[in-house]
PDB file of N, CA and C in Angstrom:
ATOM      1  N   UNK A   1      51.184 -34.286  21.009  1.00  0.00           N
ATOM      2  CA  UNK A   1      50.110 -34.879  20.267  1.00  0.00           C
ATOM      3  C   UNK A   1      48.825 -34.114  20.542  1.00  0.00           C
ATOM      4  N   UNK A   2      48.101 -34.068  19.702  1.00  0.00           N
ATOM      5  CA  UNK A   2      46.412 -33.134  19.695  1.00  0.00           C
ATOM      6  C   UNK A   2      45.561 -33.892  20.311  1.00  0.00           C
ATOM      7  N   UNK A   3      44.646 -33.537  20.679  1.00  0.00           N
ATOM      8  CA  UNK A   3      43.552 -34.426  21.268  1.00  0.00           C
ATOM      9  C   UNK A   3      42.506 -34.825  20.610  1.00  0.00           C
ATOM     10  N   UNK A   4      41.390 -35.570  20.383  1.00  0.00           N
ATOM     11  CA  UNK A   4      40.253 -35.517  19.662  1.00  0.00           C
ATOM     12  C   UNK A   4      39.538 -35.010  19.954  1.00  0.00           C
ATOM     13  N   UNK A   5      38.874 -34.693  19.124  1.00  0.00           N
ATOM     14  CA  UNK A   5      37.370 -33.806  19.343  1.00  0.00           C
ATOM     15  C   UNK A   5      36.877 -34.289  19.502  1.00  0.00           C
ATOM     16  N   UNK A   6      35.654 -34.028  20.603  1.00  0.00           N
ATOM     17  CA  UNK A   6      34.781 -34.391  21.293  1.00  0.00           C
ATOM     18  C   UNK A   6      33.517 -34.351  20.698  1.00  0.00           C
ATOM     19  N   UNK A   7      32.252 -34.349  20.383  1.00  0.00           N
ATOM     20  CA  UNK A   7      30.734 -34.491  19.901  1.00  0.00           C
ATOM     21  C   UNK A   7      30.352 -33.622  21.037  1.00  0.00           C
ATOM     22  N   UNK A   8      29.459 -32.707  20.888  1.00  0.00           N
ATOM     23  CA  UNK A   8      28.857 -32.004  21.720  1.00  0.00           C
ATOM     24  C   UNK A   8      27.630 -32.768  21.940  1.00  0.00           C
ATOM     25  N   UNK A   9      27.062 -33.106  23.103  1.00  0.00           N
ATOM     26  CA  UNK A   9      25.776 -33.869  23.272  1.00  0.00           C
ATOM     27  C   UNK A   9      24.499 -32.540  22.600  1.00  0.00           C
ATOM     28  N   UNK A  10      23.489 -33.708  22.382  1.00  0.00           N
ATOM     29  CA  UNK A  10      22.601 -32.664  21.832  1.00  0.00           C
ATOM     30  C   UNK A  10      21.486 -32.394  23.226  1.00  0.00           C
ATOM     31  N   UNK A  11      20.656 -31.522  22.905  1.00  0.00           N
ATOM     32  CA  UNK A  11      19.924 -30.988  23.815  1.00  0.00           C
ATOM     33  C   UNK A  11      18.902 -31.447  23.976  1.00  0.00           C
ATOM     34  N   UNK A  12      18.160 -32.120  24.995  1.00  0.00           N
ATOM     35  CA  UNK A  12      16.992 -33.503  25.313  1.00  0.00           C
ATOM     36  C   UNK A  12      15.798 -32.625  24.934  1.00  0.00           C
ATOM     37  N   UNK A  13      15.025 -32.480  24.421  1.00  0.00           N
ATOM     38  CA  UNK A  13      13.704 -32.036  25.197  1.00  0.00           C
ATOM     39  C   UNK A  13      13.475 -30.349  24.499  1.00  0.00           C
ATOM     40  N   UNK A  14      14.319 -29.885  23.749  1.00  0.00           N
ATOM     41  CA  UNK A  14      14.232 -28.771  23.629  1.00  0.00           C
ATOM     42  C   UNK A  14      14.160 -28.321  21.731  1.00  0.00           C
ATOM     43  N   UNK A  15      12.802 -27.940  21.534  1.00  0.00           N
ATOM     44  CA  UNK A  15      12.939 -28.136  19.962  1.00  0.00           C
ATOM     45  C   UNK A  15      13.009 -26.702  19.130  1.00  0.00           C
ATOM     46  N   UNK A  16      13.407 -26.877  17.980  1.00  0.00           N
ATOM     47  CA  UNK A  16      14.020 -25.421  17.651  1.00  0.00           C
ATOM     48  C   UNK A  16      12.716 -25.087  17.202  1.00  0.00           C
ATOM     49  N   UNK A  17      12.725 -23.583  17.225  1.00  0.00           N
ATOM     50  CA  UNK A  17      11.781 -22.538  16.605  1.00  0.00           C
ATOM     51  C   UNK A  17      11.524 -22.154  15.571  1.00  0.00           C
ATOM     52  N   UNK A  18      10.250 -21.981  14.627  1.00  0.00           N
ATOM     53  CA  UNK A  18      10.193 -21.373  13.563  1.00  0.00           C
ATOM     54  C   UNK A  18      10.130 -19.943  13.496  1.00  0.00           C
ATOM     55  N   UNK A  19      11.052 -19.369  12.334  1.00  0.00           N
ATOM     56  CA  UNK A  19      10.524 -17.891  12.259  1.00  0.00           C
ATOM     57  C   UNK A  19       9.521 -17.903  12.192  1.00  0.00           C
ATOM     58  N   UNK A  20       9.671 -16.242  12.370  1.00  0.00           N
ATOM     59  CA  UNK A  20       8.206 -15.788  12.402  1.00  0.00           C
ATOM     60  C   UNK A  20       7.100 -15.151  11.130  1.00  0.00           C
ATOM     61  N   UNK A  21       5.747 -15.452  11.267  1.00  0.00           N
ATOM     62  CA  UNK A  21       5.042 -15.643   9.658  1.00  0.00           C
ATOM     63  C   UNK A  21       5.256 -14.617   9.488  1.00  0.00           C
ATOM     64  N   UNK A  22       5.343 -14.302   7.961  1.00  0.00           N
ATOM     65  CA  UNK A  22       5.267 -12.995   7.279  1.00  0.00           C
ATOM     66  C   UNK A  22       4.097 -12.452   7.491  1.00  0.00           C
ATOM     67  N   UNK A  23       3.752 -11.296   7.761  1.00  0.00           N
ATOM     68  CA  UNK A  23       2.986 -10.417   7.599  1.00  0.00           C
ATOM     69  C   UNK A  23       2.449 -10.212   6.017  1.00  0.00           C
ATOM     70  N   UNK A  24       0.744  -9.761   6.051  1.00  0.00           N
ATOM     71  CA  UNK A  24       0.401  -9.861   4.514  1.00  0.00           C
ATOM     72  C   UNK A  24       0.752  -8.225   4.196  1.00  0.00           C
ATOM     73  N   UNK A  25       0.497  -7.913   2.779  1.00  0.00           N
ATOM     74  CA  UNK A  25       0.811  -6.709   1.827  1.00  0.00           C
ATOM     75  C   UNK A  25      -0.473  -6.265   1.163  1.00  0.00           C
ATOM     76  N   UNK A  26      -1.156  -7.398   1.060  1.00  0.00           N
ATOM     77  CA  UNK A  26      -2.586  -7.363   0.342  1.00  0.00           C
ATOM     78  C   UNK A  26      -3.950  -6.991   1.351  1.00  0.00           C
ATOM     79  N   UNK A  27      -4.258  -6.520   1.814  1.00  0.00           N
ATOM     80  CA  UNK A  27      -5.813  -6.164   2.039  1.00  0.00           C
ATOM     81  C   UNK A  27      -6.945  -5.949   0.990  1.00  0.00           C
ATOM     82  N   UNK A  28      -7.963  -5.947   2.118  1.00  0.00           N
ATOM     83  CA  UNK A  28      -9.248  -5.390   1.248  1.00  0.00           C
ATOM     84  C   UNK A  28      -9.605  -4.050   1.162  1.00  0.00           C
ATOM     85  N   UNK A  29     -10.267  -3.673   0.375  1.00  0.00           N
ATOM     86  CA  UNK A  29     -10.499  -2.131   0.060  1.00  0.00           C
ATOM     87  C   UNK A  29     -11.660  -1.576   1.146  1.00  0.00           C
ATOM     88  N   UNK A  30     -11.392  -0.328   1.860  1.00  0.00           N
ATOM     89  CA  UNK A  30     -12.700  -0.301   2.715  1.00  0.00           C
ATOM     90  C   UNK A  30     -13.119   0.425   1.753  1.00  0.00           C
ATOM     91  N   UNK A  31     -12.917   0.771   0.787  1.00  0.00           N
ATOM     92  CA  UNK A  31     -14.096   1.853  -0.077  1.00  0.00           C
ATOM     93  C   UNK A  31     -15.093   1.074  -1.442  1.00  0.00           C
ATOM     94  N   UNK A  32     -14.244  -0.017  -2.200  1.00  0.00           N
ATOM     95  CA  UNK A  32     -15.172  -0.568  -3.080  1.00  0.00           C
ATOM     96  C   UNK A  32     -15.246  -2.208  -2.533  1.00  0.00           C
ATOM     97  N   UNK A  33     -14.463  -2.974  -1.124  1.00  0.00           N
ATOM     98  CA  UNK A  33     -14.842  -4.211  -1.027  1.00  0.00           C
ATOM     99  C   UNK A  33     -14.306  -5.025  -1.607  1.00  0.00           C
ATOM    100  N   UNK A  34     -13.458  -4.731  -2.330  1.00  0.00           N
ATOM    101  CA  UNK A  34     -12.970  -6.224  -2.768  1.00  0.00           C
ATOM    102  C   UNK A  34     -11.965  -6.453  -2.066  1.00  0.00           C
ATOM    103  N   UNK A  35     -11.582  -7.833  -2.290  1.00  0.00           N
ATOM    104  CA  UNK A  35     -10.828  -8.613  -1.008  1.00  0.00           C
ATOM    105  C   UNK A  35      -8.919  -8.807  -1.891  1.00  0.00           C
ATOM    106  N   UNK A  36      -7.932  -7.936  -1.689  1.00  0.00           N
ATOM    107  CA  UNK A  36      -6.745  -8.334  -1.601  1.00  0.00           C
ATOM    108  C   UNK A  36      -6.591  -7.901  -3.041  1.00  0.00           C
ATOM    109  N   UNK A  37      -7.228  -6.246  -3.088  1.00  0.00           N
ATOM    110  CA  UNK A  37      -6.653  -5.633  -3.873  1.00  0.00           C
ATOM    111  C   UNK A  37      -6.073  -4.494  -3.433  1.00  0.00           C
ATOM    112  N   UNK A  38      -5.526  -4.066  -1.923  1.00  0.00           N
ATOM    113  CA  UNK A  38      -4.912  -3.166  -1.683  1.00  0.00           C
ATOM    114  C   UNK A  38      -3.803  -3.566  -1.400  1.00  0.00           C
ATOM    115  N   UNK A  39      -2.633  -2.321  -1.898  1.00  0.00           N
ATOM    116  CA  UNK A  39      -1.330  -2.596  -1.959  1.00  0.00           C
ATOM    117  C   UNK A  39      -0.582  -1.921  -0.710  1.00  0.00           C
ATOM    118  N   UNK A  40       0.504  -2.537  -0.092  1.00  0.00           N
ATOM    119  CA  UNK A  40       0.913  -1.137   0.792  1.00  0.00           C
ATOM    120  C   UNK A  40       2.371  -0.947  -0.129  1.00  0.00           C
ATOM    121  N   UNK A  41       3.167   0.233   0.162  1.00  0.00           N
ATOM    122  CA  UNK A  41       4.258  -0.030  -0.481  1.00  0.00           C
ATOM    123  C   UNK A  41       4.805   1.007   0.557  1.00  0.00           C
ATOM    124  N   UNK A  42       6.159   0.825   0.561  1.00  0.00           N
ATOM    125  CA  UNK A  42       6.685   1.861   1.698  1.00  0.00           C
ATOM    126  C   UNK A  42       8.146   2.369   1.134  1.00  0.00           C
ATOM    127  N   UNK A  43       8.183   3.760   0.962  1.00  0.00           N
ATOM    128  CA  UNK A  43       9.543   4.061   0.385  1.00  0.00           C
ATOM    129  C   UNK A  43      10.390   4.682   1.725  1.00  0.00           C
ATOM    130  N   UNK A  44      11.951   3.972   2.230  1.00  0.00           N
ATOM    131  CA  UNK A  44      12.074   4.441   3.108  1.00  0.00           C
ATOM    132  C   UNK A  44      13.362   5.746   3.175  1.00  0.00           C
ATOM    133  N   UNK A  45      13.443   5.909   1.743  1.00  0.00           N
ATOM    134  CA  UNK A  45      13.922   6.779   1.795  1.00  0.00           C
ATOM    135  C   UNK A  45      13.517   8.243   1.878  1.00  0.00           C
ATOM    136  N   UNK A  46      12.181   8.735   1.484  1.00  0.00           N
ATOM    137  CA  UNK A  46      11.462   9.956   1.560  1.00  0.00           C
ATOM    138  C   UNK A  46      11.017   9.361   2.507  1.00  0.00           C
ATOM    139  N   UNK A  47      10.227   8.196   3.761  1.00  0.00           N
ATOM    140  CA  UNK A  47       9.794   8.061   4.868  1.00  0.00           C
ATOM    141  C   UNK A  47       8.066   8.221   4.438  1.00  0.00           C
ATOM    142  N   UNK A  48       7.803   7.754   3.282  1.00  0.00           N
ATOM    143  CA  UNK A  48       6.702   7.918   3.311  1.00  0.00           C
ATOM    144  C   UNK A  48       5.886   6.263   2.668  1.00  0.00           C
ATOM    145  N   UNK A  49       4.882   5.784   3.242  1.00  0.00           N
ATOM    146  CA  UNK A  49       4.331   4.773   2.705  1.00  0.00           C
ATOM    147  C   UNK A  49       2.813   5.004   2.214  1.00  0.00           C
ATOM    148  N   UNK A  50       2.289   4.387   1.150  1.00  0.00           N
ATOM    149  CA  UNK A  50       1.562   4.239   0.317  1.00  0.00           C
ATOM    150  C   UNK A  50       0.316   3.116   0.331  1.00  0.00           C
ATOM    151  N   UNK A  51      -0.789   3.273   0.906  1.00  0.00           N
ATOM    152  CA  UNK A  51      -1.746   2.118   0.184  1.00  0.00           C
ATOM    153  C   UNK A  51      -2.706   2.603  -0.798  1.00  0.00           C
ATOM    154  N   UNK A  52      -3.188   1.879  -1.244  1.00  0.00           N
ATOM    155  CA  UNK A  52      -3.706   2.228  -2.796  1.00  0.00           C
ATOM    156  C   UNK A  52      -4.157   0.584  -3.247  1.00  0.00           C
ATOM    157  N   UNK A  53      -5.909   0.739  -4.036  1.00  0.00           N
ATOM    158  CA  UNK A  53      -6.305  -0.245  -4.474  1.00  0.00           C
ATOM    159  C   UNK A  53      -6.447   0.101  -5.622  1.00  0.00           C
ATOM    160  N   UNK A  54      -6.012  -0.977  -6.367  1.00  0.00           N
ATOM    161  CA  UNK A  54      -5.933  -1.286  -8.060  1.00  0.00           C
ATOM    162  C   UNK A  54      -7.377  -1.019  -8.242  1.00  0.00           C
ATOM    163  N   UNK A  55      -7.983  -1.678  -7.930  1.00  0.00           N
ATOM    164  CA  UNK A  55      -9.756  -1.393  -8.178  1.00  0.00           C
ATOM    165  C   UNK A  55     -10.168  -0.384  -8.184  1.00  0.00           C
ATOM    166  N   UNK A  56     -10.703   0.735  -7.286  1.00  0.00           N
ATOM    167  CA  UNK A  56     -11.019   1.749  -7.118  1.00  0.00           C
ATOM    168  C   UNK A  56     -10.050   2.972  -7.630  1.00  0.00           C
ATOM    169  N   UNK A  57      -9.130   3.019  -7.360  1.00  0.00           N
ATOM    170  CA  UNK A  57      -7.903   3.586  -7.348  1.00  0.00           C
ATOM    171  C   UNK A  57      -8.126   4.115  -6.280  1.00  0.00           C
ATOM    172  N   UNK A  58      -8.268   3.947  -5.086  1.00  0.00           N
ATOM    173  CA  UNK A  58      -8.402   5.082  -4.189  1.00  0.00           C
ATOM    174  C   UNK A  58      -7.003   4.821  -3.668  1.00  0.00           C
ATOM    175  N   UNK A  59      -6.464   6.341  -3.149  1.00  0.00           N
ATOM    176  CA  UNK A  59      -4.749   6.396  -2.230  1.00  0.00           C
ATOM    177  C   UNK A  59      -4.907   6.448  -1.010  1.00  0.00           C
ATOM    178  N   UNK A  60      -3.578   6.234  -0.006  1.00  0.00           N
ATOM    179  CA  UNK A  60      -3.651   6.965   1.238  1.00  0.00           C
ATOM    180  C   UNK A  60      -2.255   7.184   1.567  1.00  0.00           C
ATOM    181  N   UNK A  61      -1.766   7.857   1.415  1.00  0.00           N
ATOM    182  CA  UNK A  61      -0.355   8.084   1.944  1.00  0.00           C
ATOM    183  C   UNK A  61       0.037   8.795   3.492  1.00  0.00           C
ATOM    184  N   UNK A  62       0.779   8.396   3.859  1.00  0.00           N
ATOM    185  CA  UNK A  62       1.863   8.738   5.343  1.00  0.00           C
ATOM    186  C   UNK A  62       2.466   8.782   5.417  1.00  0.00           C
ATOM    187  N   UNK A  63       3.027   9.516   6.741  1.00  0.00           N
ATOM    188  CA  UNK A  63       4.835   9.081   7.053  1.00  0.00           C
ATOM    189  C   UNK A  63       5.060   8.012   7.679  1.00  0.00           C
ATOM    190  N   UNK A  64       6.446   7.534   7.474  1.00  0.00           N
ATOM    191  CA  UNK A  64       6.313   5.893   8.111  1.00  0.00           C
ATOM    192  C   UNK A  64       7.869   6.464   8.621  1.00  0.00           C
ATOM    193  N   UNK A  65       8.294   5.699   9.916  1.00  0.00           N
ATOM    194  CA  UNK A  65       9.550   5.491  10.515  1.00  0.00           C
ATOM    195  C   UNK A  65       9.970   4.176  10.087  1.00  0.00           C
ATOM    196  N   UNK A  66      11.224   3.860  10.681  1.00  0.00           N
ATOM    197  CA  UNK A  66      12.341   2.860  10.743  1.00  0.00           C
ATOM    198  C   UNK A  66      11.821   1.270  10.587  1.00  0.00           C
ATOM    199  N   UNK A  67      10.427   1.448  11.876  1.00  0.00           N
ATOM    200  CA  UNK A  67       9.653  -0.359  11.667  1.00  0.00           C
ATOM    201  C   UNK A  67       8.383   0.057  11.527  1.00  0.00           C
ATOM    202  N   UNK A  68       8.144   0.614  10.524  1.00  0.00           N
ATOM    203  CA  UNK A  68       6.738   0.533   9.781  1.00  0.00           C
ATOM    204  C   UNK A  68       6.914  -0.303   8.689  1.00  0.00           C
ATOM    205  N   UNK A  69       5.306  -1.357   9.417  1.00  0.00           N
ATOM    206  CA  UNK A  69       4.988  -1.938   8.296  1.00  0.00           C
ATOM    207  C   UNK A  69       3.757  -1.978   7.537  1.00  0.00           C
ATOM    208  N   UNK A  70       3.154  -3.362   6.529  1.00  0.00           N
ATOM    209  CA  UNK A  70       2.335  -2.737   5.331  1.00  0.00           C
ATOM    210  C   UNK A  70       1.072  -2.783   6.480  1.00  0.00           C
ATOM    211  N   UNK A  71       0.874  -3.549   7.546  1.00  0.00           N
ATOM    212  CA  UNK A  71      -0.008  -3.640   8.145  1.00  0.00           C
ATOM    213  C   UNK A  71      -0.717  -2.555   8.866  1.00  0.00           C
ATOM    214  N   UNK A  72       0.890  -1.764   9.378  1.00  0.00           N
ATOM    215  CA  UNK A  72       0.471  -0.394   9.903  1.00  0.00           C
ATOM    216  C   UNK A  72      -0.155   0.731   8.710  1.00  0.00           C
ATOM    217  N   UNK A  73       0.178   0.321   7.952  1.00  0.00           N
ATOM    218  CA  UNK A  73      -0.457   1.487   6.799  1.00  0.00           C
ATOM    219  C   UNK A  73      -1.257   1.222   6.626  1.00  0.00           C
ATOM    220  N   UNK A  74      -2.116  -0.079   6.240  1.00  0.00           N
ATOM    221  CA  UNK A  74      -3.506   0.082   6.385  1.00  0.00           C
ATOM    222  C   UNK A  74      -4.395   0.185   7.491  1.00  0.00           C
ATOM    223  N   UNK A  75      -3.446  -0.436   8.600  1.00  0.00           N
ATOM    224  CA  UNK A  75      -4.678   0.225   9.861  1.00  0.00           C
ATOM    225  C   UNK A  75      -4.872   1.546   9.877  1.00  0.00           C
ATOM    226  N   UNK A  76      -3.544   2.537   9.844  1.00  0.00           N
ATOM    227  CA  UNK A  76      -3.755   3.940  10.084  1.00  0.00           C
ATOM    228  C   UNK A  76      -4.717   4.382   8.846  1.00  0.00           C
ATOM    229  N   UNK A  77      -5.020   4.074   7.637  1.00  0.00           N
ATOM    230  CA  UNK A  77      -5.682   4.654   6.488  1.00  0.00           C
ATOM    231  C   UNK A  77      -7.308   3.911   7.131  1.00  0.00           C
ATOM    232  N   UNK A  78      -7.269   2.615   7.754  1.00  0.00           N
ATOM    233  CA  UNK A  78      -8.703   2.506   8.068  1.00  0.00           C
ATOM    234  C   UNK A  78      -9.559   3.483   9.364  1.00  0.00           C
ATOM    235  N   UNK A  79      -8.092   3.768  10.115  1.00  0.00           N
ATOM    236  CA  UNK A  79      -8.599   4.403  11.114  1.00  0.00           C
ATOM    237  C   UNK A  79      -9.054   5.451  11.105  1.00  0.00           C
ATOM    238  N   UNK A  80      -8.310   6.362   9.760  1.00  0.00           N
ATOM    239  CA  UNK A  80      -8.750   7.172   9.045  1.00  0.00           C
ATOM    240  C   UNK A  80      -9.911   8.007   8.665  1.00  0.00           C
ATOM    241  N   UNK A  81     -10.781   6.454   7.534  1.00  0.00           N
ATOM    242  CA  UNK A  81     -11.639   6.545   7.351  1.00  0.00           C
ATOM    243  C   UNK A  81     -12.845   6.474   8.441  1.00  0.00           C
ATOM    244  N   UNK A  82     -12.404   5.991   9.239  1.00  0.00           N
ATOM    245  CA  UNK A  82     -13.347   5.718  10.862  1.00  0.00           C
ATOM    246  C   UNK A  82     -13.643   7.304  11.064  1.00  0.00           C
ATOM    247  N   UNK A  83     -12.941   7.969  11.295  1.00  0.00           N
ATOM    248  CA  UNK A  83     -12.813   9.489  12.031  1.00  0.00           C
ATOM    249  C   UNK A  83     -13.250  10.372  10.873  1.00  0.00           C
ATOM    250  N   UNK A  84     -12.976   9.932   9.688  1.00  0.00           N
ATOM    251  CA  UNK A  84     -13.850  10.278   8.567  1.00  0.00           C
ATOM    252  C   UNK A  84     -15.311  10.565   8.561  1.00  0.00           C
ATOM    253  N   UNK A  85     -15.733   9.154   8.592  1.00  0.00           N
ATOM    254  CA  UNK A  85     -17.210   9.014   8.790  1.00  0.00           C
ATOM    255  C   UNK A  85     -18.066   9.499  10.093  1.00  0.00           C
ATOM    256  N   UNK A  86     -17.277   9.579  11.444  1.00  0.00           N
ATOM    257  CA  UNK A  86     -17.612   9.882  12.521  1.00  0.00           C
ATOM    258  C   UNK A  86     -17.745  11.520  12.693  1.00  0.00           C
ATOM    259  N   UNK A  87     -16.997  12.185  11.407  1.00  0.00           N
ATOM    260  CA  UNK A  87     -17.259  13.461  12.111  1.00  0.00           C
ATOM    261  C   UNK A  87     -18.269  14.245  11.367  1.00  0.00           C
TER     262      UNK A  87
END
């Protein structure tokens, strides 16, 4: 004869986790200012990613690895412009 199955007790005190928030795609433009018209886009097959604002049209392209994301593309294009202006 089989036995019954048992109920696994549940766990006191211990509450499950939410993933984690998405990261945004949209920024603001550091060249004309407007707010969450820059795009990042990342193609990972040529390894290269893209930001670019609809507004201005201004570009910035890079190489991106394996965990690049849209966030890293616009920091590196702001940091950019930093070393831009500084020199």
């Amino acid at each position: 004869m089989g036995k019954r199955k048992s109920r696994k007790a549940k766990a006191v005190g211990v509450k499950k986790t939410k993933g984690m928030e998405k990261l945004d795609t949209q920024f603001q433009c550091p060249f004309c200012g407007h707010g969450t018209s820059v795009e990042c886009r990342i193609d990972k097959k040529i390894q290269i990613g893209e930001a670019f604002c609809w507004n201005c049209l201004e570009r910035f392209c890079t190489q991106i690895h394996a965990l690049t994301e849209p966030i890293d593309i616009y920091a590196e294009w702001i940091d950019e412009c930093e070393r831009a202006n500084n020199s």
